[in-house]
Protein backbone atom coordinates (compact mmCIF):
# COMPACT_ATOMS: atom_id res chain seq x y z
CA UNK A 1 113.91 273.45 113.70
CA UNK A 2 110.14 272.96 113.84
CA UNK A 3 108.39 269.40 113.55
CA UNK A 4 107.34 270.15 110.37
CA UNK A 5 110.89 271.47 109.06
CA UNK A 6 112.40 267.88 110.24
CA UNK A 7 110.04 266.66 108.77
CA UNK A 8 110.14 268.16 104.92
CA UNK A 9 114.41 267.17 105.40
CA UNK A 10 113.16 264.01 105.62
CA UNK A 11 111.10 264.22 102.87
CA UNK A 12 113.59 265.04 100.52
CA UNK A 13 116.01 262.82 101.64
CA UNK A 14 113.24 260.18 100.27
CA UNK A 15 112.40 262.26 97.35
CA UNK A 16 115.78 261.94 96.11
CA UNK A 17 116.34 258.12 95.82
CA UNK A 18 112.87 258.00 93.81
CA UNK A 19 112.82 255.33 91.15
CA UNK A 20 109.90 255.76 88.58
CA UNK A 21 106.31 254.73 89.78
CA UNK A 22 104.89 251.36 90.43
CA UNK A 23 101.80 251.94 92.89
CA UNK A 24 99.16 254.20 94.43
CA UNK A 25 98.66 254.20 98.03
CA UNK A 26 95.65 255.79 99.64
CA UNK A 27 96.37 259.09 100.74
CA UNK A 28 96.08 259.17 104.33
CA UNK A 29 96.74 261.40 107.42
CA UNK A 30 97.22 260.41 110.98
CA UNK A 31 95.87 262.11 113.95
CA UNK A 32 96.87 261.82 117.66
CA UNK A 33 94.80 262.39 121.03
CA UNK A 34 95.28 262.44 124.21
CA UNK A 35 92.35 259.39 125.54
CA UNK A 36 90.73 258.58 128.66
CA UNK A 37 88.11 256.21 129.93
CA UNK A 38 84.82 257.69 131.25
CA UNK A 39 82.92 254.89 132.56
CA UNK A 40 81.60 252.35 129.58
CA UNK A 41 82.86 255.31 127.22
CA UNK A 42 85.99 257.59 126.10
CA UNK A 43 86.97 261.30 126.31
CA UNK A 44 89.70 262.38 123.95
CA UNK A 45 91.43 265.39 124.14
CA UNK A 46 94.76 267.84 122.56
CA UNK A 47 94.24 266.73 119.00
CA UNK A 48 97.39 266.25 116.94
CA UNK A 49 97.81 266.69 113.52
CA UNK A 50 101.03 264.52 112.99
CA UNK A 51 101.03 263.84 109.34
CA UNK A 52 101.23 268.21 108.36
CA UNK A 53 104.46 267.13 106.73
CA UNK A 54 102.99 264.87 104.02
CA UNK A 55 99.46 265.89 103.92
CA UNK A 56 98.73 264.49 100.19
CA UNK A 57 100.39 260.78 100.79
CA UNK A 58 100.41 257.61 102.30
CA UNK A 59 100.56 257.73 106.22
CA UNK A 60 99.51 254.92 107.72
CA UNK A 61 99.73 251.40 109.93
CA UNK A 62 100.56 253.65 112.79
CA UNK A 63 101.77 251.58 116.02
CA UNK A 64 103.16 252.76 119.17
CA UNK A 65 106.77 251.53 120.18
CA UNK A 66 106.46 252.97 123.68
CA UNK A 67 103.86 255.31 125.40
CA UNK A 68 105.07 258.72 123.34
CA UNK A 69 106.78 256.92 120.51
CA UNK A 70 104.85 256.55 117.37
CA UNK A 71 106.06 254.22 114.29
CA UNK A 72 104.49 254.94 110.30
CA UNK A 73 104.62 252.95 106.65
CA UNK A 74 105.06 256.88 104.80
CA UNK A 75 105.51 257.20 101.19
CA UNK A 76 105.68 260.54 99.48
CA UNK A 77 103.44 261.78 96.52
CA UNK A 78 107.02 262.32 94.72
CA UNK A 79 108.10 258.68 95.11
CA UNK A 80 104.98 256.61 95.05
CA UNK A 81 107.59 253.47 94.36
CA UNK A 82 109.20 253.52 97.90
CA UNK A 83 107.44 252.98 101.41
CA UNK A 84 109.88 253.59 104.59
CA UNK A 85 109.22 253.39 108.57
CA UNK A 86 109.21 256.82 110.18
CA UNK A 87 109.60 257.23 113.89
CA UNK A 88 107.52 260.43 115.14
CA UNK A 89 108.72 261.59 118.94
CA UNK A 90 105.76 263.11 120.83
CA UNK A 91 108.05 264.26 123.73
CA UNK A 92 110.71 265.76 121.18
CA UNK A 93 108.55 266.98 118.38
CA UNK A 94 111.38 264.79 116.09
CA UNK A 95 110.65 262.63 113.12
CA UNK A 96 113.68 259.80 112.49
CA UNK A 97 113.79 257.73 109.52
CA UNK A 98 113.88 254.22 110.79
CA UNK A 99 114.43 251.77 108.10
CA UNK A 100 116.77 252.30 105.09
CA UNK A 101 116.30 249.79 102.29
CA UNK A 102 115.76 249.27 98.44
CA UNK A 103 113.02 247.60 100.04
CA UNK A 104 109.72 249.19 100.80
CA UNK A 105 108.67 248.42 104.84
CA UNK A 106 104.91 248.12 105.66
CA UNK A 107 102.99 247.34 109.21
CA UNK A 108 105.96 248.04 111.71
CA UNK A 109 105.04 245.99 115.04
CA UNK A 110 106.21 246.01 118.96
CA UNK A 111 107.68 242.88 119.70
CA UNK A 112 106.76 241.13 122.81
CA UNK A 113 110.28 241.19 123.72
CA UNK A 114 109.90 244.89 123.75
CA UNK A 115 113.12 245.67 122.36
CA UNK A 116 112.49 245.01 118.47
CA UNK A 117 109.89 245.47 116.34
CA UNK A 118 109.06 243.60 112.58
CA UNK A 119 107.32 244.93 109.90
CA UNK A 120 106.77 243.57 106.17
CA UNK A 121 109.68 244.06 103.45
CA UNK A 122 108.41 244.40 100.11
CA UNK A 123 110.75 244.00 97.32
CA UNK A 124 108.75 245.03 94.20
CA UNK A 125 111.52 244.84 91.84
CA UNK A 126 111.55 240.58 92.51
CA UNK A 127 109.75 238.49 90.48
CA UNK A 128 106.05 238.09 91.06
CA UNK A 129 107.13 240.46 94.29
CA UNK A 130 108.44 239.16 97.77
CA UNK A 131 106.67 240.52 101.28
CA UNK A 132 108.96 239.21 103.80
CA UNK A 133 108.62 239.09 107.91
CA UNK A 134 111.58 241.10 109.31
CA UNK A 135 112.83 242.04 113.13
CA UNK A 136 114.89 244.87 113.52
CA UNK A 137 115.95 246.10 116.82
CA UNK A 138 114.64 249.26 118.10
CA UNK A 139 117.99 250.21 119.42
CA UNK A 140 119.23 250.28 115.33
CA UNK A 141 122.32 248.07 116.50
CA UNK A 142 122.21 246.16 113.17
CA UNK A 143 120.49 245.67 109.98
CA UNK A 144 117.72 243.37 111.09
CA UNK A 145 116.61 239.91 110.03
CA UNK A 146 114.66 237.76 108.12
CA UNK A 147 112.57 235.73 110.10
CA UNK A 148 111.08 233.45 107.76
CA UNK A 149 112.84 232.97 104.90
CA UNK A 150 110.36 230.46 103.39
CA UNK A 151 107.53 232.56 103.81
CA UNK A 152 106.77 234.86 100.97
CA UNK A 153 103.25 236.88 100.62
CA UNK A 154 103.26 238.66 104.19
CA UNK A 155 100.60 240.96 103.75
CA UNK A 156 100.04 241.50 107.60
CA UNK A 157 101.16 239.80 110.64
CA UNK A 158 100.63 239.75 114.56
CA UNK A 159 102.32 238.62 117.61
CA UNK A 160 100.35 235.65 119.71
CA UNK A 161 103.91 235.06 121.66
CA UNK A 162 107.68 235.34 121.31
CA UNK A 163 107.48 232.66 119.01
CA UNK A 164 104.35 231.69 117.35
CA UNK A 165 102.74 234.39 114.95
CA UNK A 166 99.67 234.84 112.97
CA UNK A 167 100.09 235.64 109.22
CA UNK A 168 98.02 237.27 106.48
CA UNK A 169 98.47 235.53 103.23
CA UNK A 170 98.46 237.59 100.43
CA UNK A 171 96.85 235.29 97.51
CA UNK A 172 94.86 236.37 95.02
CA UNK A 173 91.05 236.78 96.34
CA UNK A 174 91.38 233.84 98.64
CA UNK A 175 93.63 235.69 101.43
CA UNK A 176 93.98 233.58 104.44
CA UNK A 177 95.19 232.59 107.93
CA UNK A 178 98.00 231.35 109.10
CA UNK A 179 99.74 230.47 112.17
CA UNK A 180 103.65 230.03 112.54
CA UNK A 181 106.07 229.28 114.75
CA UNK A 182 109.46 231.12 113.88
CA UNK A 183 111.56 228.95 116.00
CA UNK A 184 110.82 225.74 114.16
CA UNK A 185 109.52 227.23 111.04
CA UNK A 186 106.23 225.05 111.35
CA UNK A 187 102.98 226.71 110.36
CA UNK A 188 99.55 225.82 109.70
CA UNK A 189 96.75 227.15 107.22
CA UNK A 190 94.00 227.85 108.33
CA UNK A 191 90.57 230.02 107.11
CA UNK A 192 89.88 231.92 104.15
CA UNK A 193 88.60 235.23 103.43
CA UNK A 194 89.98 237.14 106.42
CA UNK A 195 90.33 240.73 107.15
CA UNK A 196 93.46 243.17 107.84
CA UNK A 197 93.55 243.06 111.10
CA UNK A 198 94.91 241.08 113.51
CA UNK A 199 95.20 241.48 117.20
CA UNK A 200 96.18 239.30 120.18
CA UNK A 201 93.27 239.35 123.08
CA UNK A 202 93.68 239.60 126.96
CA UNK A 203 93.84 236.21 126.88
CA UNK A 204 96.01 235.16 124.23
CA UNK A 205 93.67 234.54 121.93
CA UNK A 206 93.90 236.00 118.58
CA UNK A 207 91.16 238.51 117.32
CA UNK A 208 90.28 238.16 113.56
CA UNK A 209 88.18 239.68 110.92
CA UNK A 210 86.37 236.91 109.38
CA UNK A 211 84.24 238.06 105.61
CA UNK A 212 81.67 235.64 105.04
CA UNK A 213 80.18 237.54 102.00
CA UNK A 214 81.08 240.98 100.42
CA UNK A 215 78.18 242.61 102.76
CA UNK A 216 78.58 240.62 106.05
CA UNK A 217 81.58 240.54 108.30
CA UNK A 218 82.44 239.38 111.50
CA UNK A 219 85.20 239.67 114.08
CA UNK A 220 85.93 236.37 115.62
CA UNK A 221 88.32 235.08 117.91
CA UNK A 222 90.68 232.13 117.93
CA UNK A 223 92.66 229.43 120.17
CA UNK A 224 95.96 229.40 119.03
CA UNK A 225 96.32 226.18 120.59
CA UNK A 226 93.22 224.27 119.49
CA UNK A 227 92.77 226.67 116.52
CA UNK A 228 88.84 227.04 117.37
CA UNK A 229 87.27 230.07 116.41
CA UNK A 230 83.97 231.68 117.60
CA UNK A 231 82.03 234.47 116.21
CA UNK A 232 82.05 237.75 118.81
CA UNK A 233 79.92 240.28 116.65
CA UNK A 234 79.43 241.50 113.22
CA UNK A 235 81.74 244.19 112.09
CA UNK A 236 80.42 248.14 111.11
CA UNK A 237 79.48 248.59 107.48
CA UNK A 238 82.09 247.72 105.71
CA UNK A 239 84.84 248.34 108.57
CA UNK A 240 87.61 246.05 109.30
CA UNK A 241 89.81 248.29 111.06
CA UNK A 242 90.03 247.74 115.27
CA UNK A 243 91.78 248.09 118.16
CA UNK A 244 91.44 246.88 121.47
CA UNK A 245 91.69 248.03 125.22
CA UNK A 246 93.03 245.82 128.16
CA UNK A 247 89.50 245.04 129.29
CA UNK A 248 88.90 243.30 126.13
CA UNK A 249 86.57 246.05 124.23
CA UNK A 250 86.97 246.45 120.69
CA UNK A 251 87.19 250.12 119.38
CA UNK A 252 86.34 250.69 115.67
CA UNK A 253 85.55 253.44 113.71
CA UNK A 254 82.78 254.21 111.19
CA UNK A 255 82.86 257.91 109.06
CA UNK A 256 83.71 260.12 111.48
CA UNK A 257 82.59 257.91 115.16
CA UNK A 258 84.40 255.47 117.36
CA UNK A 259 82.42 253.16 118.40
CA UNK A 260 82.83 250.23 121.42
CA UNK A 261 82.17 246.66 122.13
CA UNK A 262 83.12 244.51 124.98
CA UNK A 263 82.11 240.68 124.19
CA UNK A 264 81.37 240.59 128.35
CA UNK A 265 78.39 243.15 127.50
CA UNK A 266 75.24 241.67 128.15
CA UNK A 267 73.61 244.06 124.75
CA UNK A 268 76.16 242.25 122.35
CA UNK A 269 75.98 245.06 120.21
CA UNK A 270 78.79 248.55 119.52
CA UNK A 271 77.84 251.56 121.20
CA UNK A 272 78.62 255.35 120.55
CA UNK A 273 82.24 256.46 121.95
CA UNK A 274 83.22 259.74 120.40
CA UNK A 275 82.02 261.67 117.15
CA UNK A 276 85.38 263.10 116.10
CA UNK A 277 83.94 265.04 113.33
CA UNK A 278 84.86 268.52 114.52
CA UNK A 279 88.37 268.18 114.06
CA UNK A 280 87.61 266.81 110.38
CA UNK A 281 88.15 263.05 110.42
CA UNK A 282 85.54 261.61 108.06
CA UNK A 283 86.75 257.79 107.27
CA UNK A 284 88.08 256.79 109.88
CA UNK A 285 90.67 253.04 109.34
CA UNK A 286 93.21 252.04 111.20
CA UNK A 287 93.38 252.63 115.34
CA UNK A 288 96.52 252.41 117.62
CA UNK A 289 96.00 252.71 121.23
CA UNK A 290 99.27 254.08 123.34
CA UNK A 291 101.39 250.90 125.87
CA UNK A 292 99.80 253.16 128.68
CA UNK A 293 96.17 253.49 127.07
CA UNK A 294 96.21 257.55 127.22
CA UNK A 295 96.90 258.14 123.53
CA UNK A 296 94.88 257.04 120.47
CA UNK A 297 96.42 257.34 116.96
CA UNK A 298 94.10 257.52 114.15
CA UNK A 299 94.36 257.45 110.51
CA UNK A 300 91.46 259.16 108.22
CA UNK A 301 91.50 258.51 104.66
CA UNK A 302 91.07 261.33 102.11
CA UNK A 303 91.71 259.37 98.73
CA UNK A 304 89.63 260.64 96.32
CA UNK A 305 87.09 259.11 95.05
């Protein structure tokens, strides 16, 4: 059975616990390339169409579990009401449905431990909504865990060490950040206003999107020890989407470019990586970048608008 044909089982597997619509996702598709550095810049290489099986839906928060193991949030154009994490096997051309809830899962994660992963459990159906922080192991031993049970409005989350972890608040228009320790369940708020995406530095430091007005963002770092943040550089138009290498640059993309920045570069300022227009990307979001740093997964938006 081809890719594809595992894929569309899948698909109606999901299609036929569909409850009646509550939301509309962006649709989104998610390509895959082979990457490698070339100097100050990147060459990328094989493209891989990996979302063929859903092209008209919601494929997105891609993250990689291990070097040729690549994790989803899908949801199909015939059940807009239910979000699952997919599993997508680069060495096996296999697609496995990971999680299995009346809960929708969102943003699954690689634990630190390297042997679970967490995402975001939505249940819609609840009162005023519930977005949870689960663990599940990647083994599928058991049913997974809530982490923090007092927490509620998870809209993102990322890993500063095995226990402490930075939170996106969902709340209203005044989204923030906060830090939490899930040992001790002791947290702290801190700014307003943030970005999407969170990502833990080289060294240890937690990288931020920071939106000081509707026109001018910034991605700034903080101490999650002192919790003090500097400014490193002001975002692309409009872009809050990045990932980052182990030499601390920042990738993001912009239409149809990647473009770089490494705070150590005396021009402060992105520079040109790849124009990835020739294999039809055109709004480029959200970035993953492979344990071993030879795959990129990218996700190109085609809602319309």
């Amino acid at each position: 059975m081809s890719f594809c044909s595992k894929m569309a089982a899948i698909l109606v597997l999901l299609a036929a616990q569909a409850t009646p619509s509550v939301s509309q996702l962006p649709v989104t598709q998610v390509f895959c390339f082979d990457m490698e550095r070339d100097g100050a810049g990147i060459n990328v290489k094989n493209a891989r169409y990996m979302t063929a099986f859903n092209p008209r839906g919601y494929n997105n928060q891609p993250q990689w579990m291990n070097n040729n193991e690549l994790y989803l949030s899908v949801q199909t154009p015939l059940d807009t009401s239910q979000t699952e994490v997919l599993s997508l096997s680069l060495l096996n051309n296999t697609a496995i449905r990971v999680t299995a809830t009346a809960e929708s899962e969102y943003s699954p994660t690689p634990m630190l431990d390297r042997r679970s992963f967490s995402c975001i459990r939505a249940d819609v159906a609840a009162a005023g909504g519930t977005q949870r922080l689960w663990a599940y192991p990647l083994d599928r031993s058991n049913g997974g865990r809530d982490l923090l049970p007092l927490q509620q409005n998870i809209g993102y989350h990322c890993w500063l060490s095995d226990k402490k972890v930075a939170l996106f608040i969902v709340n209203g228009q005044e989204n923030y950040l906060k830090i939490t320790n899930i040992e001790d369940q002791t947290s702290i708020e801190l700014t307003k206003g943030i970005g999407r995406s969170l990502a833990r530095m080289k060294d240890g430091k937690l990288a931020f999107v920071q939106k000081a007005t509707a026109q001018t963002w910034y991605i700034k770092s903080l101490d999650p020890n002192t919790y003090e943040s500097q400014i490193l550089i002001e975002t692309l138009p409009n872009a809050e989407d990045y990932a980052l290498l182990p030499d601390g640059t920042f990738i993001m993309g912009y239409a149809s470019k990647l473009y770089g920045y490494n705070p150590a570069d005396a021009t402060k300022e992105w520079r040109e990586l790849v124009d990835l227009s020739k294999y039809g990307l055109t709004n480029i979001k959200r970035l993953a970048i492979s344990r071993d740093q030879d795959k990129i997964a990218i996700v190109n938006d085609i809602t319309p608008r």
